[in-house]
N, C-alpha and C. Protein backbone atom coordinates (compact mmCIF):
# COMPACT_ATOMS: atom_id res chain seq x y z
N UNK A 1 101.44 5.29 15.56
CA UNK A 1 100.65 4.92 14.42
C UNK A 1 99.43 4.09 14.84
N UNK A 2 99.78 3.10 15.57
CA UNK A 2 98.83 1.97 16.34
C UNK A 2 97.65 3.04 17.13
N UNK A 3 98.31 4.35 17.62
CA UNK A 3 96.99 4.78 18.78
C UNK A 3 96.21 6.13 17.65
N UNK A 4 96.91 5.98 16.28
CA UNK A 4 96.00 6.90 15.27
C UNK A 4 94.66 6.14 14.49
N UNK A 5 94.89 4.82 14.10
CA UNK A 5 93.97 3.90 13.89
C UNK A 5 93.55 3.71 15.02
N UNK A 6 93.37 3.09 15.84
CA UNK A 6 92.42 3.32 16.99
C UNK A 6 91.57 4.28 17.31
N UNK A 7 91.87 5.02 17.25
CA UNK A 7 91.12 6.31 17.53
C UNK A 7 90.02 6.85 16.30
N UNK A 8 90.94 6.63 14.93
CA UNK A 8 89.90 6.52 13.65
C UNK A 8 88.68 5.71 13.64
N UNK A 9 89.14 4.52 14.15
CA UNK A 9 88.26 3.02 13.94
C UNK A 9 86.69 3.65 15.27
N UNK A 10 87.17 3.58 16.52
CA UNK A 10 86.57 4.44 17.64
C UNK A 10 85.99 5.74 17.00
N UNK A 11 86.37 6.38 16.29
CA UNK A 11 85.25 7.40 15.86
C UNK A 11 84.35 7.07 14.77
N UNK A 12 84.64 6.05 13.58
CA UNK A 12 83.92 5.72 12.35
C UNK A 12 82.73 4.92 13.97
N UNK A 13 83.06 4.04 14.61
CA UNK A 13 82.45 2.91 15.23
C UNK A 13 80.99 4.13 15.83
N UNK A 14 80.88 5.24 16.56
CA UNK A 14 80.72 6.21 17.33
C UNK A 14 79.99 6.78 16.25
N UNK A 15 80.43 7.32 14.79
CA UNK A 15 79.41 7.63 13.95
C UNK A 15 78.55 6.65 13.20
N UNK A 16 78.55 5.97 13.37
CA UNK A 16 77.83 4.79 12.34
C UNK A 16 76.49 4.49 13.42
N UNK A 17 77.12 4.64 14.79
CA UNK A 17 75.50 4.18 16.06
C UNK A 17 74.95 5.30 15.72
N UNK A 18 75.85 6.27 16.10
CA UNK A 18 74.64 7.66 16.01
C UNK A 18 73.57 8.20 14.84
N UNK A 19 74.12 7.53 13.34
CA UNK A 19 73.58 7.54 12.36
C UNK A 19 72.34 6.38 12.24
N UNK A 20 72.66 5.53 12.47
CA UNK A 20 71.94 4.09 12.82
C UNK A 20 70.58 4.08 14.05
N UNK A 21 70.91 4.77 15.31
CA UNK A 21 69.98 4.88 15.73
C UNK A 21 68.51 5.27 15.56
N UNK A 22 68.36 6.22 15.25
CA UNK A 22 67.37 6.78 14.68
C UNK A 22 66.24 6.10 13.50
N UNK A 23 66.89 5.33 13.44
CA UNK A 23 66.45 4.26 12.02
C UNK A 23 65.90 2.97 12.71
N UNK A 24 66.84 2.96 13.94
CA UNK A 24 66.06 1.24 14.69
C UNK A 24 64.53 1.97 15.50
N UNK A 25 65.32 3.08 16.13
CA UNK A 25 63.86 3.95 16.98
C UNK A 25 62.23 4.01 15.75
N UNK A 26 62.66 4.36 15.06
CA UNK A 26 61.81 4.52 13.72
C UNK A 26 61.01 3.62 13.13
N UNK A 27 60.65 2.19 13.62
CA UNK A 27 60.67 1.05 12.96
C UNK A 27 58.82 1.27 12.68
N UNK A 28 58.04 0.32 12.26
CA UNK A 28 56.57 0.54 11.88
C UNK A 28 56.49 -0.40 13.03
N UNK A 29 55.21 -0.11 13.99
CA UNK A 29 54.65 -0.44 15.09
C UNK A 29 53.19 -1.07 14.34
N UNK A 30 52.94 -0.66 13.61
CA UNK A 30 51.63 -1.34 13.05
C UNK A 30 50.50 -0.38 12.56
N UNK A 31 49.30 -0.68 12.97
CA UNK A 31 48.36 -0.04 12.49
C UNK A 31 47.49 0.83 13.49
N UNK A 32 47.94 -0.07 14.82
CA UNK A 32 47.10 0.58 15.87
C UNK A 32 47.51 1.32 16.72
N UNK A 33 49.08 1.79 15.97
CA UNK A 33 50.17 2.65 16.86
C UNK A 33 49.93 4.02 16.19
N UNK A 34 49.06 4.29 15.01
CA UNK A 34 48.59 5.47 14.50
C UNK A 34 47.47 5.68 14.72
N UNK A 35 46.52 5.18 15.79
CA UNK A 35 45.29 5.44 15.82
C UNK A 35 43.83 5.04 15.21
N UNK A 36 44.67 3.85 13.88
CA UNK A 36 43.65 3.33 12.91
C UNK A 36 42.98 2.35 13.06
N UNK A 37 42.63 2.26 14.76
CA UNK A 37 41.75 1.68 14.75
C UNK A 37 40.25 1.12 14.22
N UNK A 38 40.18 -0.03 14.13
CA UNK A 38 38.91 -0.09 13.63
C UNK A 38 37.76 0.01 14.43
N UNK A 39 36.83 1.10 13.92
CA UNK A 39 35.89 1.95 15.41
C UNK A 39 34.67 0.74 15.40
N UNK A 40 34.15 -0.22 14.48
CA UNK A 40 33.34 -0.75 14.05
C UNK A 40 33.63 -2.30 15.22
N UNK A 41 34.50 -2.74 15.13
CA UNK A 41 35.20 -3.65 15.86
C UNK A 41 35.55 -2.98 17.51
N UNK A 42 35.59 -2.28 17.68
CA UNK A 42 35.74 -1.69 19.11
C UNK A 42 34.66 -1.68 19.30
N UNK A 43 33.62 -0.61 18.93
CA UNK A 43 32.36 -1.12 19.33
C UNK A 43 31.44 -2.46 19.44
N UNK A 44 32.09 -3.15 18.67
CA UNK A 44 31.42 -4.36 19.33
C UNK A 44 32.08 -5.12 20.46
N UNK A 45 33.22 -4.53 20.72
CA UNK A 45 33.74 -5.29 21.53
C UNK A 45 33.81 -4.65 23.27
N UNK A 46 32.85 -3.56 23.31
CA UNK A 46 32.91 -2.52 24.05
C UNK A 46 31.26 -3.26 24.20
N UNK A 47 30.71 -3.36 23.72
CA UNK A 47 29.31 -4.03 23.77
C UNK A 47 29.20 -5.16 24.49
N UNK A 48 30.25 -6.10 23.94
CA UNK A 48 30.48 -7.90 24.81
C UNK A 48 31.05 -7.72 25.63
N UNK A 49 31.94 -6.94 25.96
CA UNK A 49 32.80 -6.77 27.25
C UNK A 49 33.66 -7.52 26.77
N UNK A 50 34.63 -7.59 25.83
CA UNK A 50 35.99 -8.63 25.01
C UNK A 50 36.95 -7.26 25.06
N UNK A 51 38.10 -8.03 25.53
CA UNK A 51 39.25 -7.31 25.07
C UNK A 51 39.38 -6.30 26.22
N UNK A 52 40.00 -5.38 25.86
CA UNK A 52 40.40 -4.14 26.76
C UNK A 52 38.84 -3.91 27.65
N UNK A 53 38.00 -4.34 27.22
CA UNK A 53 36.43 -4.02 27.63
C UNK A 53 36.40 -4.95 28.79
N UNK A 54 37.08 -5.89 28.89
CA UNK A 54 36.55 -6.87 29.90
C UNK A 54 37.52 -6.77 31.43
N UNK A 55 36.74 -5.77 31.99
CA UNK A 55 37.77 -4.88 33.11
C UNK A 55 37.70 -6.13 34.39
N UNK A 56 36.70 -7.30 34.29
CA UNK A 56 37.24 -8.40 35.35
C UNK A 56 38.17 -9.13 35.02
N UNK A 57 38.41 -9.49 33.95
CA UNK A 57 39.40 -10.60 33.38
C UNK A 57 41.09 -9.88 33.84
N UNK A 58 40.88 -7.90 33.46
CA UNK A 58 41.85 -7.25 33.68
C UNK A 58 42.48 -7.26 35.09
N UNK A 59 41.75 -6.96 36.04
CA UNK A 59 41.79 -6.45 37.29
C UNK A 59 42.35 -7.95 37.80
N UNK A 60 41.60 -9.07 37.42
CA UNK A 60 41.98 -10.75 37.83
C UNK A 60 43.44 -10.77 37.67
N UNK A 61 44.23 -9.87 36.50
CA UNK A 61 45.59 -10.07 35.77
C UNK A 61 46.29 -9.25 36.67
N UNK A 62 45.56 -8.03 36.54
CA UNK A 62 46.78 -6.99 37.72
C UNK A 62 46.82 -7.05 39.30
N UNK A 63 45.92 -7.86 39.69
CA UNK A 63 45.65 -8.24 40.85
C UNK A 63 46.82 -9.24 40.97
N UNK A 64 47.10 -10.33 40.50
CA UNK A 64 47.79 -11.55 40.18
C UNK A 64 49.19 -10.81 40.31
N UNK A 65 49.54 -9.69 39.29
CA UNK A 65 51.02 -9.56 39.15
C UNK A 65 51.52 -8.63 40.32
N UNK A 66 50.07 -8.13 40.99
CA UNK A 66 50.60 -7.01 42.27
C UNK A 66 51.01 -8.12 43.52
N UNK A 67 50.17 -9.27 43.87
CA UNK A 67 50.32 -10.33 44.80
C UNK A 67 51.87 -10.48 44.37
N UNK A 68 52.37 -10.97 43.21
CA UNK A 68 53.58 -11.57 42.82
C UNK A 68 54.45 -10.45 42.88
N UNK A 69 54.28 -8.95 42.67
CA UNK A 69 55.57 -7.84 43.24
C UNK A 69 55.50 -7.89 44.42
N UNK A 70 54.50 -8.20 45.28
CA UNK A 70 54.83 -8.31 47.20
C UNK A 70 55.75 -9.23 47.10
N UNK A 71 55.48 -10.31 47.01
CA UNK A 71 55.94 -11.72 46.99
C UNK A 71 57.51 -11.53 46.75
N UNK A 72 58.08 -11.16 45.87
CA UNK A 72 59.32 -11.05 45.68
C UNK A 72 59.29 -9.48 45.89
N UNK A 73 58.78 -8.76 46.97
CA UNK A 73 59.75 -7.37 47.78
C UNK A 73 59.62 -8.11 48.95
N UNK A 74 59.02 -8.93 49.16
CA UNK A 74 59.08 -10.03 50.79
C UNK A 74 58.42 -8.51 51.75
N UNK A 75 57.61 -8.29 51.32
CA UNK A 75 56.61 -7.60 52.77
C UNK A 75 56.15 -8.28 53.36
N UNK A 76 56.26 -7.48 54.58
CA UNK A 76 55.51 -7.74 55.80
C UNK A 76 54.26 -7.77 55.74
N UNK A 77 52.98 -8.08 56.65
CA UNK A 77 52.11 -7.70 56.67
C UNK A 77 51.47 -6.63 57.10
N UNK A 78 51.97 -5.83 57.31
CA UNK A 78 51.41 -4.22 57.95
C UNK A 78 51.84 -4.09 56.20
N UNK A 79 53.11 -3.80 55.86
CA UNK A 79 53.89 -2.99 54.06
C UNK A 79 52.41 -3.95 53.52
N UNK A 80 52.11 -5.21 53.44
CA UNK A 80 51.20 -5.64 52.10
C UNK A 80 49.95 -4.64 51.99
N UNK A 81 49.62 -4.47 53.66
CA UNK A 81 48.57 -3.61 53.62
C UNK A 81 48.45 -2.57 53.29
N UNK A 82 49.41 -1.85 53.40
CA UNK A 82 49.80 -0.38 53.05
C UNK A 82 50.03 -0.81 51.39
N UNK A 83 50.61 -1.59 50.60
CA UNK A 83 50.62 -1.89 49.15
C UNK A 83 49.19 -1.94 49.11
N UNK A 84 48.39 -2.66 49.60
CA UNK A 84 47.03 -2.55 48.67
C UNK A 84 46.23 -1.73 48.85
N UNK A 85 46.31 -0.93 49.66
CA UNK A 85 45.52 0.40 50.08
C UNK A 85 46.09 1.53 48.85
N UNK A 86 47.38 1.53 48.70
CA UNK A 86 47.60 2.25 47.69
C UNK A 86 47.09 1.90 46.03
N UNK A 87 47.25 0.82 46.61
CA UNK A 87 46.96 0.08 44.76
C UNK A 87 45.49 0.50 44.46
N UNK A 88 44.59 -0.20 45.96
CA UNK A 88 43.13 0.38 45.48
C UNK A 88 42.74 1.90 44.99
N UNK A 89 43.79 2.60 45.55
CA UNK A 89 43.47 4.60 45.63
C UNK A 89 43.88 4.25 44.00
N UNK A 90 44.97 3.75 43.40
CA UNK A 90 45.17 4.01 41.98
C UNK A 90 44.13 3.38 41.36
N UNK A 91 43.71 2.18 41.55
CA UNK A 91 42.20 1.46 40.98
C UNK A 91 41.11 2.25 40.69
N UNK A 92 40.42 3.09 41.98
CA UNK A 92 39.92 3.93 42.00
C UNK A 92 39.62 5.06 41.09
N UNK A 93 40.97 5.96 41.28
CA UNK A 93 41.30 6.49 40.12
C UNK A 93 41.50 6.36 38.85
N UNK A 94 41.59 5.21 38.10
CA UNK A 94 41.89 4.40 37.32
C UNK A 94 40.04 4.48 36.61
N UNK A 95 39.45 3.80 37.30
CA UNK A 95 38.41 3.33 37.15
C UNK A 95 36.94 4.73 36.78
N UNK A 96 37.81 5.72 37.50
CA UNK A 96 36.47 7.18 37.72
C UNK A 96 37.44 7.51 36.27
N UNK A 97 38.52 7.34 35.79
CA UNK A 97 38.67 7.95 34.65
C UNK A 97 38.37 7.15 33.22
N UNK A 98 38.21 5.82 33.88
CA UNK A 98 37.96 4.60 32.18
C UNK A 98 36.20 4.64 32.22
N UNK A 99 35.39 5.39 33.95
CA UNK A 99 34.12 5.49 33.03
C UNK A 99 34.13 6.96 32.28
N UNK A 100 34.73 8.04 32.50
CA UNK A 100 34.45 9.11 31.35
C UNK A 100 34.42 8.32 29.62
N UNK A 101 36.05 7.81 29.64
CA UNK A 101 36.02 7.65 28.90
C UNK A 101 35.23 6.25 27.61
N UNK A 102 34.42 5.34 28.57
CA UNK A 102 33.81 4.49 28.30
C UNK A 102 32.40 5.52 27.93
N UNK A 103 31.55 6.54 28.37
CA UNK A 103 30.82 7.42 28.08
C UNK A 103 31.19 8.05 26.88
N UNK A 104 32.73 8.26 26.33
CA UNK A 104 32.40 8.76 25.47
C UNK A 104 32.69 7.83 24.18
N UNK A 105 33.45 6.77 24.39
CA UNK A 105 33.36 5.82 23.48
C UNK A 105 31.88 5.36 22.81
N UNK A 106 31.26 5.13 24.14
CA UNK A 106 29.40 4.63 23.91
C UNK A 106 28.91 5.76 23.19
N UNK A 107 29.21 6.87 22.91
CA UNK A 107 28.53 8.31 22.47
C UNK A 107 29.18 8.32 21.10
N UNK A 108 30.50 7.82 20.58
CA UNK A 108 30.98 8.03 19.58
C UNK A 108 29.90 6.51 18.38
N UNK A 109 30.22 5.30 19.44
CA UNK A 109 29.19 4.09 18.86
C UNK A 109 28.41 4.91 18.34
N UNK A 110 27.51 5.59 19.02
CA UNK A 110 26.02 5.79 19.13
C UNK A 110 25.99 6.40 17.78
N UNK A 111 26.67 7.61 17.53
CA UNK A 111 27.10 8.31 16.80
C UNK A 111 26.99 7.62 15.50
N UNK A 112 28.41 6.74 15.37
CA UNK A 112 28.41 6.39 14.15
C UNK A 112 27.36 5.17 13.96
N UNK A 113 26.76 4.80 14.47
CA UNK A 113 25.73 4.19 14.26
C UNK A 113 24.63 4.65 13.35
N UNK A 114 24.31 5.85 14.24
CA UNK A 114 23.33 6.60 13.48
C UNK A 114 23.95 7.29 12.03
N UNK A 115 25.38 7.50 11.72
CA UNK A 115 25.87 7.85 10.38
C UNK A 115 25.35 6.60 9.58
N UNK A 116 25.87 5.62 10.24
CA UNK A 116 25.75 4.32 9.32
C UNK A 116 24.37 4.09 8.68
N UNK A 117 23.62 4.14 9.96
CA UNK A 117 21.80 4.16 9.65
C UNK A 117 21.07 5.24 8.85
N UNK A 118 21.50 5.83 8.67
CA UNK A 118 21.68 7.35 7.65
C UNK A 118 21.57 7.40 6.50
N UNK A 119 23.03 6.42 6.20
CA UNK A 119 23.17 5.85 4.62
C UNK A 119 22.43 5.17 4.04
């Protein structure tokens, strides 16, 4: 009798996550997790170099946390070198793809600028 309740309790327990999950995954992320950005506010901030725009302040940050993953993998100095040689090839890459897309951000500004100036 004892191992028939158990086994009930273990399956209600088993359907209730599986029903439940989907509902925590689901939660509202906000406004800028749908894309609704405000284009008016990006562009100005793409203008000052603030925010995601300000690629020294960035590079100062990921620079900082790459020193601190050597640091605690305890490399050597030949491995650090070989870490930052790789890091720069991803920088690199990184960087030939945020100017496309900084070209076309400046083109979309431009854009709605001239809608705005329009009106």
């Amino acid at each position: 009798m004892k191992h028939i309740t158990s086994g009930r309790i273990a399956s209600a327990l088993i359907a209730a996550t599986l029903l439940t999950s989907p509902m925590a995954m689901a939660s509202d992320h906000g406004e800028h997790h749908r894309g609704k950005h405000d284009k008016a506010e990006m562009c100005e901030n793409m203008r000052e170099g603030k925010g995601w725009f300000n690629d020294e302040k960035r590079q100062e940050k990921w620079a900082e946390h790459r020193n601190d993953m050597a640091d605690r993998l305890k490399l050597t100095d030949e491995q650090r070198e070989i870490w930052d040689e790789i890091h720069e090839e991803r920088r690199e890459k990184h960087s030939a793809k945020m100017e496309k897309r900084q070209k076309k951000m400046e083109k979309r500004c431009k854009d709605m600028e001239n809608r705005t100036s329009e009106q």
